[in-house]
Protein backbone atom coordinates (compact mmCIF):
# COMPACT_ATOMS: atom_id res chain seq x y z
CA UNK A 1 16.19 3.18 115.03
CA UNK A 2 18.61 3.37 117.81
CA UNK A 3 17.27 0.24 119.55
CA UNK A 4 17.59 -1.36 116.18
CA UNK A 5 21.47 -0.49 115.96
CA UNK A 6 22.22 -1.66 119.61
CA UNK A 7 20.46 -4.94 118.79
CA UNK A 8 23.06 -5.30 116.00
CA UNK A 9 26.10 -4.45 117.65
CA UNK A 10 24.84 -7.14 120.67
CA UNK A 11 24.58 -10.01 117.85
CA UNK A 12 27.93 -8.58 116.42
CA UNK A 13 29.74 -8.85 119.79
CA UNK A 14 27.62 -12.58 120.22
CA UNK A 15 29.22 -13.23 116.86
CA UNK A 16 32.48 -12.65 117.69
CA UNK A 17 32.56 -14.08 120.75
CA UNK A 18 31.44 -17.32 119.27
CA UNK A 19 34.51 -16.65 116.90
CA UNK A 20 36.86 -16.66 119.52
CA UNK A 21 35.53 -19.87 121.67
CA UNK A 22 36.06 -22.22 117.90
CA UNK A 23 39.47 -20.37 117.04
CA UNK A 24 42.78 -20.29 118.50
CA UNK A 25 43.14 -17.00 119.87
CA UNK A 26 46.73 -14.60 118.96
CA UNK A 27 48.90 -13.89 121.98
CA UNK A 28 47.87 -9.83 120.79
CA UNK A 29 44.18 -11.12 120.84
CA UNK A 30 43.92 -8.90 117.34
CA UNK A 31 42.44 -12.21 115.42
CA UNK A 32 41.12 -15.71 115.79
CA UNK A 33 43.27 -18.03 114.33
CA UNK A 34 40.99 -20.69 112.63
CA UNK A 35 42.03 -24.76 113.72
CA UNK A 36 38.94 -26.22 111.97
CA UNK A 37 41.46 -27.59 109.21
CA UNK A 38 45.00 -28.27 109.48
CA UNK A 39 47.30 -25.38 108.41
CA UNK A 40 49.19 -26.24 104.73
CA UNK A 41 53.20 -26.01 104.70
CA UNK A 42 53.51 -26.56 100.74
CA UNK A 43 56.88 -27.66 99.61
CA UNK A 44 58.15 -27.30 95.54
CA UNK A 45 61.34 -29.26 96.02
CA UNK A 46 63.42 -31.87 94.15
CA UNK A 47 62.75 -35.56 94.67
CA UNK A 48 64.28 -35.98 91.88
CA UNK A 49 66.93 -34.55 89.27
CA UNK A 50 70.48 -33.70 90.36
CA UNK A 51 68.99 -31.31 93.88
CA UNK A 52 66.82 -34.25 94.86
CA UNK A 53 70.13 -35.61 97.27
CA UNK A 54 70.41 -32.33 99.27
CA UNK A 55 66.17 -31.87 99.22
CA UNK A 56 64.96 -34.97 99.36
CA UNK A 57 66.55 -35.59 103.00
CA UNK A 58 65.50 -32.11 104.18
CA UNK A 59 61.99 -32.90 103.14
CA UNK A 60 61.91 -36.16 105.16
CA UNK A 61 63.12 -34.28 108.30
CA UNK A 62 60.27 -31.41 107.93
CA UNK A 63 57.42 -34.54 107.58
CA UNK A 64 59.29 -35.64 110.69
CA UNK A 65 59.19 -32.53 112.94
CA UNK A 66 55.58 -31.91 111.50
CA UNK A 67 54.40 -35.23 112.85
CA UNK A 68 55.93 -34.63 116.02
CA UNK A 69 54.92 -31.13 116.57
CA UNK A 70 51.12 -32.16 115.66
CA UNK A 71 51.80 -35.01 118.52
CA UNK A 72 52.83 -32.40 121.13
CA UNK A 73 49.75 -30.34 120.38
CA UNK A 74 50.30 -28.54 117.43
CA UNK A 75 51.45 -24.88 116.84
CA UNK A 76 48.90 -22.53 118.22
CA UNK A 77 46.33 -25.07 118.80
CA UNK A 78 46.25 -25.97 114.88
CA UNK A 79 47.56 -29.48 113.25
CA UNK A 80 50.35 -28.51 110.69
CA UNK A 81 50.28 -30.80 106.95
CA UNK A 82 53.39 -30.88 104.95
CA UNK A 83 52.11 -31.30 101.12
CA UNK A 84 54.94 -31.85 99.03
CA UNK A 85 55.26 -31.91 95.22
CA UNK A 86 58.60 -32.83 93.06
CA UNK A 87 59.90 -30.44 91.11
CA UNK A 88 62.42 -32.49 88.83
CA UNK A 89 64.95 -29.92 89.88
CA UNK A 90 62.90 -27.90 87.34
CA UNK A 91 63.06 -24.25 87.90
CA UNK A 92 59.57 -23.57 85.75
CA UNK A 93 57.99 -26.85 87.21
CA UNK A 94 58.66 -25.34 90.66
CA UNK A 95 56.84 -21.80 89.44
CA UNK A 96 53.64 -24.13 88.83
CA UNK A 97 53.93 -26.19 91.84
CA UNK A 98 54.05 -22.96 94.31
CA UNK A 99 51.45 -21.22 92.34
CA UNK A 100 49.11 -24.29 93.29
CA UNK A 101 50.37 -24.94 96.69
CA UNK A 102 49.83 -20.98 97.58
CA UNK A 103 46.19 -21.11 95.94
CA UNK A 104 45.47 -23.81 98.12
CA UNK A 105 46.17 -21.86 100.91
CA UNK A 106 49.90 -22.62 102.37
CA UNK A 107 50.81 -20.48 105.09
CA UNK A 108 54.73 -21.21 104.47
CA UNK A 109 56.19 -22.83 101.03
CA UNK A 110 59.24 -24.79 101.30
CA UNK A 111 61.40 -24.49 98.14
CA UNK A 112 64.68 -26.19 96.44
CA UNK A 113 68.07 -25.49 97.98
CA UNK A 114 69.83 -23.94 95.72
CA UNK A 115 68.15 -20.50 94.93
CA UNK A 116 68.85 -20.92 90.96
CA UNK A 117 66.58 -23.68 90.78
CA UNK A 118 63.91 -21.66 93.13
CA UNK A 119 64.05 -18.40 92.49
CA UNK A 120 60.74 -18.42 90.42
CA UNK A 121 59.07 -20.72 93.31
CA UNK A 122 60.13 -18.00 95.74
CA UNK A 123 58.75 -14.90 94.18
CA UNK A 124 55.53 -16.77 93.61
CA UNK A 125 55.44 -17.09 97.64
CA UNK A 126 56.47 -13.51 97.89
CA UNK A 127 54.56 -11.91 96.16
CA UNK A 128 51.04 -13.72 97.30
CA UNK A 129 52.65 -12.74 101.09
CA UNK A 130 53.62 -15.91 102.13
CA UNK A 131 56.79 -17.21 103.77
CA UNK A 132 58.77 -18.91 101.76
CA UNK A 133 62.14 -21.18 102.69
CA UNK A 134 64.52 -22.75 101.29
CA UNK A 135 66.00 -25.44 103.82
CA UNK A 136 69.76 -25.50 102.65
CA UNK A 137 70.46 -22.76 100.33
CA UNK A 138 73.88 -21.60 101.24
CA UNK A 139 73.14 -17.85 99.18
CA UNK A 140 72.45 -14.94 100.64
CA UNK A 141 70.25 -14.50 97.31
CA UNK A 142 67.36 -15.78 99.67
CA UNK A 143 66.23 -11.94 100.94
CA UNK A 144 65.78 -8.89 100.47
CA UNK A 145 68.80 -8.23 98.04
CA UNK A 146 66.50 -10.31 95.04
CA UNK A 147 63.20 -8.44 96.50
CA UNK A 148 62.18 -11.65 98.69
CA UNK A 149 60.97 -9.74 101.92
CA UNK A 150 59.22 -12.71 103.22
CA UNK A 151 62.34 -14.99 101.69
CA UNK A 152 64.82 -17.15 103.83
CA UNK A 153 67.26 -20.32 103.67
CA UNK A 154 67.94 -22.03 107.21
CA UNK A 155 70.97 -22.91 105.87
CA UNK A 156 74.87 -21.77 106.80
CA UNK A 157 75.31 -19.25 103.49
CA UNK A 158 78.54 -18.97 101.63
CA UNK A 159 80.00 -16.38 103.02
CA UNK A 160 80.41 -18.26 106.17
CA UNK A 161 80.75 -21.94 105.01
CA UNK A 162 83.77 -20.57 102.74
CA UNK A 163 85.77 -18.64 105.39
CA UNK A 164 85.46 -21.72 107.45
CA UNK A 165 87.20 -23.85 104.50
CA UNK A 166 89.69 -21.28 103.85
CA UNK A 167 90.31 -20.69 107.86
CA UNK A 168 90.63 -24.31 107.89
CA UNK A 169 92.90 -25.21 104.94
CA UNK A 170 95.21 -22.18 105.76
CA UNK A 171 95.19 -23.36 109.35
CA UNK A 172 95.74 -27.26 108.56
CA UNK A 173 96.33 -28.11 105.19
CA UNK A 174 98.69 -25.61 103.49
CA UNK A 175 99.03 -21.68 102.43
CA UNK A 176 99.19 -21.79 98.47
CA UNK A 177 96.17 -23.03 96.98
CA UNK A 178 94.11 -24.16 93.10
CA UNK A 179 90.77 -23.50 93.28
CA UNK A 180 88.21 -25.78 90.89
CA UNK A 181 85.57 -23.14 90.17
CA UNK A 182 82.34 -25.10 89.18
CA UNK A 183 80.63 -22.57 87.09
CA UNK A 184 77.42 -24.14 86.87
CA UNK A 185 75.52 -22.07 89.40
CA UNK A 186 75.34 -19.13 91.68
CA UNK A 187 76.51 -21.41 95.15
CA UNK A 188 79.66 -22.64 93.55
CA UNK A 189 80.80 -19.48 91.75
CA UNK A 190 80.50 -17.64 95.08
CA UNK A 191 82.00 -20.00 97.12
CA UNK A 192 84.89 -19.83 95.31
CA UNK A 193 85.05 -16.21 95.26
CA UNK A 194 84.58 -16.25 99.10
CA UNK A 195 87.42 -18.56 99.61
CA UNK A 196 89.76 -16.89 97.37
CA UNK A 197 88.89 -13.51 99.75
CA UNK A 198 89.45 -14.86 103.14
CA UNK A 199 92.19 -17.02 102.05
CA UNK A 200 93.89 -14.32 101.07
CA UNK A 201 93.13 -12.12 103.65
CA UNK A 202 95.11 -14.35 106.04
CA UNK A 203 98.10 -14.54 103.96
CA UNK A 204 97.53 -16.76 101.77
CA UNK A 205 98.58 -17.37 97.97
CA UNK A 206 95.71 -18.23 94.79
CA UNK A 207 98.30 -20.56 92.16
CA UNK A 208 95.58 -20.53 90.03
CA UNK A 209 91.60 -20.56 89.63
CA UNK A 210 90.34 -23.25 87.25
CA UNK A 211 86.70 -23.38 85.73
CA UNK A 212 84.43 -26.08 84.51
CA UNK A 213 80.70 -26.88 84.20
CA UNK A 214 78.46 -29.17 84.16
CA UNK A 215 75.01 -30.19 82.68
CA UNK A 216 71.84 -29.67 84.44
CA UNK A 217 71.54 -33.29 84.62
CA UNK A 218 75.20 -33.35 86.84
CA UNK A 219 77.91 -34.62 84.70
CA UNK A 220 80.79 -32.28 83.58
CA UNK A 221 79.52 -30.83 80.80
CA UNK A 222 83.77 -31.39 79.61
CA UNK A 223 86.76 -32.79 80.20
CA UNK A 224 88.51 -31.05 83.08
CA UNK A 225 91.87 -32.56 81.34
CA UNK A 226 93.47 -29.46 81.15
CA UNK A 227 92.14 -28.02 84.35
CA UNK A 228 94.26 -30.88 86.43
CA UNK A 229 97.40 -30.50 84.47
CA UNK A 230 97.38 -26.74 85.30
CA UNK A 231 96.57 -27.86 88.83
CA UNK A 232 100.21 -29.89 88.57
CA UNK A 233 102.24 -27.11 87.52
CA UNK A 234 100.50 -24.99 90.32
CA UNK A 235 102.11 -27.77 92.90
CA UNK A 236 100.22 -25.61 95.47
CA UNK A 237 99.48 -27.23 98.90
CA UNK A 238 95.63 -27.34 98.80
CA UNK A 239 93.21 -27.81 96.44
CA UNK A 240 89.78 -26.09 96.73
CA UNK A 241 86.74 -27.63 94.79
CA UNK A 242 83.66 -25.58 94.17
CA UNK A 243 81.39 -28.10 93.01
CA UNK A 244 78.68 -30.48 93.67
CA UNK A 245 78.31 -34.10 92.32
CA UNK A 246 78.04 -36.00 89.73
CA UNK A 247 80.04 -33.48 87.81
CA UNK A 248 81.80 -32.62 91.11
CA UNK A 249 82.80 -36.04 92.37
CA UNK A 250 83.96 -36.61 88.26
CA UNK A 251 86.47 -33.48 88.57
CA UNK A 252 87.70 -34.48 92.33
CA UNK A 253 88.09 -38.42 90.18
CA UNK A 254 90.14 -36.69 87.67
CA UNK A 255 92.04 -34.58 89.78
CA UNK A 256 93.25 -37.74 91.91
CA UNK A 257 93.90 -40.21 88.49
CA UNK A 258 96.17 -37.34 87.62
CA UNK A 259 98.59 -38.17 90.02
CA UNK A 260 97.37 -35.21 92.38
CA UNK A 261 97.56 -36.58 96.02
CA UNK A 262 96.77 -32.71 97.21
CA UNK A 263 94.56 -32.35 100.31
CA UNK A 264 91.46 -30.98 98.75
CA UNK A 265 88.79 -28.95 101.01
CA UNK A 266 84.95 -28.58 99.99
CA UNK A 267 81.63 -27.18 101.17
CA UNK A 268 78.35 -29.04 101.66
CA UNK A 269 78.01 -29.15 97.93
CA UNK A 270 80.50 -32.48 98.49
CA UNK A 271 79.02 -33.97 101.46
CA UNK A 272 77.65 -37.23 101.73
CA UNK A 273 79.44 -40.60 100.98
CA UNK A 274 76.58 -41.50 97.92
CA UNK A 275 78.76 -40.36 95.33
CA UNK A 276 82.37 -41.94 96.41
CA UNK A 277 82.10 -44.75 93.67
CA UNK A 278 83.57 -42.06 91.45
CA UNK A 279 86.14 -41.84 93.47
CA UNK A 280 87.26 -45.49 94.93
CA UNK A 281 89.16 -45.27 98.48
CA UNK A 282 89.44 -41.06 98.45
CA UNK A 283 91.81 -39.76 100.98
CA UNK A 284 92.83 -36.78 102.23
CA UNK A 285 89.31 -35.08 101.36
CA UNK A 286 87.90 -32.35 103.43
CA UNK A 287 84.11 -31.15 103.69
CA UNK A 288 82.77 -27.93 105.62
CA UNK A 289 78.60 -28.89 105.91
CA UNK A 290 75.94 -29.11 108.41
CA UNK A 291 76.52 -32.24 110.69
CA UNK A 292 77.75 -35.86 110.61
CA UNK A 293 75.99 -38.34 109.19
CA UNK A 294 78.44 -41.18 109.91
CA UNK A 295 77.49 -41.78 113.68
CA UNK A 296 80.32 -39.79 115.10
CA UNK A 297 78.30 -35.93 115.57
CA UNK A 298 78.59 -34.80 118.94
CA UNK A 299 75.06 -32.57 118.97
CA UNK A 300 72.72 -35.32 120.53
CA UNK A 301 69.56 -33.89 118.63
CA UNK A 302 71.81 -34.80 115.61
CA UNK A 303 71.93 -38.14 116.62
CA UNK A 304 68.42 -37.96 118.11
CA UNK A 305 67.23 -36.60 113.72
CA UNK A 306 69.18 -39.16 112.23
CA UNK A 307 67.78 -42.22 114.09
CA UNK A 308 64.15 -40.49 113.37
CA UNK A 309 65.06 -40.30 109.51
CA UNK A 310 66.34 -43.45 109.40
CA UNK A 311 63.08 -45.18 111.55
CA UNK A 312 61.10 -43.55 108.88
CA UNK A 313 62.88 -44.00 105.76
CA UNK A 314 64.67 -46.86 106.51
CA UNK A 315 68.00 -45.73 105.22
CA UNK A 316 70.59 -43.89 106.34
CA UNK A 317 70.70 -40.09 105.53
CA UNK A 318 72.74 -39.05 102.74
CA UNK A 319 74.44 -35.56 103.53
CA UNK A 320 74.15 -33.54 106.51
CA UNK A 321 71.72 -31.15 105.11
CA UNK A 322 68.84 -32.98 106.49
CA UNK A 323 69.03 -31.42 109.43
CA UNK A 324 67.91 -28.16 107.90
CA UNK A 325 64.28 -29.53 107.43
CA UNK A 326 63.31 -29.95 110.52
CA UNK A 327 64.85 -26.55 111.44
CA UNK A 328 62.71 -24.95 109.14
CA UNK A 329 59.64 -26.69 110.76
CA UNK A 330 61.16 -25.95 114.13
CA UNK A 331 61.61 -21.94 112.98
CA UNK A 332 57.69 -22.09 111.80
CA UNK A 333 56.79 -23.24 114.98
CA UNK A 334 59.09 -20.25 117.17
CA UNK A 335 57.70 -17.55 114.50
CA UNK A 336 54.01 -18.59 114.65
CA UNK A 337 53.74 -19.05 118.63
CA UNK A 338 55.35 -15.50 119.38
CA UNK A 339 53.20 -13.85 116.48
CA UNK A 340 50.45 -15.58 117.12
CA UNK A 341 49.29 -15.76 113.53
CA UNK A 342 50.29 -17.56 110.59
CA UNK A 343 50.27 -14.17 108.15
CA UNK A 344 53.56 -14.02 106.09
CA UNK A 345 54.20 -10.62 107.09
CA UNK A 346 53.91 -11.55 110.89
CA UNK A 347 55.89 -14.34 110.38
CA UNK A 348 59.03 -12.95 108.87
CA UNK A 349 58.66 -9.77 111.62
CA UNK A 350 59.33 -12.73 113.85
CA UNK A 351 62.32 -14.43 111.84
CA UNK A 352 63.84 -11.27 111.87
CA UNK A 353 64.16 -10.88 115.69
CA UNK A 354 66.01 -14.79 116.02
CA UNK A 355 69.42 -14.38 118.06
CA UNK A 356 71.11 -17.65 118.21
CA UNK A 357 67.74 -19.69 118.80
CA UNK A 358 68.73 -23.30 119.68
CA UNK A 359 67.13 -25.29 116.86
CA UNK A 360 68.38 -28.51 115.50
CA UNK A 361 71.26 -27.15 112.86
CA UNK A 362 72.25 -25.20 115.80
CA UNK A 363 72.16 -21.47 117.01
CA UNK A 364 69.99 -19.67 114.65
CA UNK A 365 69.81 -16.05 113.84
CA UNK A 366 68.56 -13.54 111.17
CA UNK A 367 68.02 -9.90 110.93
CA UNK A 368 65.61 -7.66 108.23
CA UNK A 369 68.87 -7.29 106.23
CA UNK A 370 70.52 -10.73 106.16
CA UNK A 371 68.19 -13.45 105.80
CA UNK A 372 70.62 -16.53 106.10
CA UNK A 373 73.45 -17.60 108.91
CA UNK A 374 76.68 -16.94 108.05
CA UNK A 375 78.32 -17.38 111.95
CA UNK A 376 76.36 -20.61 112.46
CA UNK A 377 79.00 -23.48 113.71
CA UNK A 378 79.68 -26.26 110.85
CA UNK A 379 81.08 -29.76 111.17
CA UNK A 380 84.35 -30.39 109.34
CA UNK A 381 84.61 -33.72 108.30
CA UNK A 382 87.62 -35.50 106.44
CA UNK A 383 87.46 -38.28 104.26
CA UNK A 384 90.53 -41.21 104.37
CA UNK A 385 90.46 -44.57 102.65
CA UNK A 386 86.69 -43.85 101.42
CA UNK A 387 86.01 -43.45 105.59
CA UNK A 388 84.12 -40.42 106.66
CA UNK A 389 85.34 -39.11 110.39
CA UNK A 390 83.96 -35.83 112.06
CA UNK A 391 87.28 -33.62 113.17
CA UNK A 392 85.59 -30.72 114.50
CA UNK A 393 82.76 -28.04 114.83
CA UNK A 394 83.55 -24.63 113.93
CA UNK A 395 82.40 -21.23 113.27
CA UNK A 396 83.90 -18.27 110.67
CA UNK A 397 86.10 -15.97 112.31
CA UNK A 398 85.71 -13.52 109.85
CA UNK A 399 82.37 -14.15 107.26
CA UNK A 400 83.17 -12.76 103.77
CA UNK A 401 80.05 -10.56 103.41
């Protein structure tokens, strides 16, 4: 008997052993990790439907800082494939796609940057234990505070993006302000709200605060006739728009054939130059977002992203928020190596111990209770005669939290 329970524990140790020599082995040595396939990074973002300009972009940088990890080796000795399915900027199509991706066996899901559209794709990934990020989400929904443990945008969040606009436009552009308050979702309502907070918290005055919405399909769902003649009784020195186009770029188009010449200041809801036929030759246009992508950023792995996305895609990228793909990729990468395993749990222990870690949309940080960067650096960028020019990075002095 006890000859027959040593023999066991011999093949047991043979077995593992054998285990080890195929695998990858963890930095703890507490598990194998297995390289005979390539480890899934699902992603249930918009190629198309009013998101697919801010995810679309993002998605092409994570394929691009996939194929170059796998070229340098991999991430713990394993190939990394980036499987990608379009929501339509469908919230409930985005459930469905996650639920597949995660059965198949993704080890991080990528989801839709704006957390109304992915909240359902999220707490699929949550709940099953796996990481799940949203590239540009600029909430600090994507945590803990909606039960998403294992949830995280790489993204600058709101409460940093709008101090920097209201920092800014109190600095440069004026101290009385009307704020366009897009309604539509959770982003825009709180960046508002986080500009009217620091703006006043450094002296200066709100004329007014007026709302619109638009469709799911991005055109105002109204008029915003009344909205801009309120605006010109206001006669405040800055304009703040809280939007995102098309309905966005059709308010800021109203606004100006209203005889409004105001300096107006937006978030990375407005970047990009792909929506500017609604608005022929705009001047004196502000945006607070991730990076330049009109050949004048000063961060040379910027530059070094752009010329990637552009070799692959063979255009140029739309908005800054590109950047925030590869990041993500980049983040995977960090968190894996220093866990040592590709378990969800692991993962996000590791997420939560970044301080300023130099990835490609710049110093990176999180912590168990804040899952987003709100002191990250952003670029301002202004807009004259329909010409985009980079003014200046810059972080929040004071996030509105």
């Amino acid at each position: 008997m006890k000859k027959t329970k040593r023999f066991a524990i011999t093949i047991s140790a043979l077995m593992l052993a054998f285990a080890g020599l195929v695998g990858c082995s963890s930095d703890s040595g507490e598990e194998a990790i297995d390289c005979t396939e390539p480890i899934l990074i699902g992603a249930a973002m918009a190629q198309t439907g009013f998101m697919s300009p801010f995810d679309g972009p993002a998605l092409a940088t994570a394929q691009i800082a996939v194929d170059k990890i796998n070229a340098e080796g991999g991430v713990n000795g394993c190939q990394l494939v980036l499987e990608a399915v379009d929501t339509e900027t469908n919230p409930d199509k985005g459930q469905q796609i996650a639920t597949d991706l995660i059965a198949k066996g993704a080890k991080m899901l990528l989801v839709t940057c704006d957390y109304d559209i992915n909240a359902k794709s999220s707490q699929v990934a949550n709940d099953a234990g796996v990481l799940v990020v949203a590239p540009c989400v600029g909430s600090t929904a994507m945590g803990p505070d909606n039960g998403l443990d294992l949830g995280y945008s790489m993204g600058s969040a709101v409460p940093g993006e709008a101090a920097i606009m209201a920092e800014y436009a109190f600095e440069n552009l004026g101290q009385t302000v009307t704020l366009f308050k897009d309604m539509s979702i959770a982003y825009t309502t709180s960046q508002c709200d986080a500009f009217e907070t620091r703006y006043t918290e450094l002296g200066g005055t709100v004329k007014s605060v007026q709302q619109f919405t638009q469709t799911q399909a991005g055109a105002l769902d109204k008029p915003v006739t009344a909205q801009v003649a309120n605006a010109k009784k206001d006669g405040a020195d800055v304009i703040a728009l809280c939007s995102y186009p098309g309905g966005g770029a059709q308010a800021l188009a109203a606004i100006r054939n209203g005889g409004l010449n105001t300096p107006v200041i937006s978030g990375f809801g407005m970047d990009g130059a792909f929506w500017l036929g609604a608005v022929p030759d705009l001047s004196n246009f502000y945006t607070v977002t991730y990076a330049s992508v009109f050949g004048d950023d000063p961060n040379q792995k910027v530059v070094d992203l752009l010329a990637a996305f552009k070799e692959k895609t063979g255009q140029d990228a739309a908005t800054g928020g590109l950047i925030t793909g590869a990041s993500t990729i980049e983040a995977f990468k960090l968190a894996a190596e220093r866990a040592g395993s590709f378990d969800g749990a692991a993962l996000a222990a590791e997420f939560n111990k970044f301080q300023d870690e130099d990835l490609t949309a710049g110093p990176t940080s999180f912590s168990p209770d804040l899952h987003v960067n709100v002191k990250r650096p952003m670029a301002v960028i202004t807009v004259n005669g329909g010409k985009h020019q980079f003014v200046e990075y810059r972080a929040a002095e004071k996030p509105v939290l």
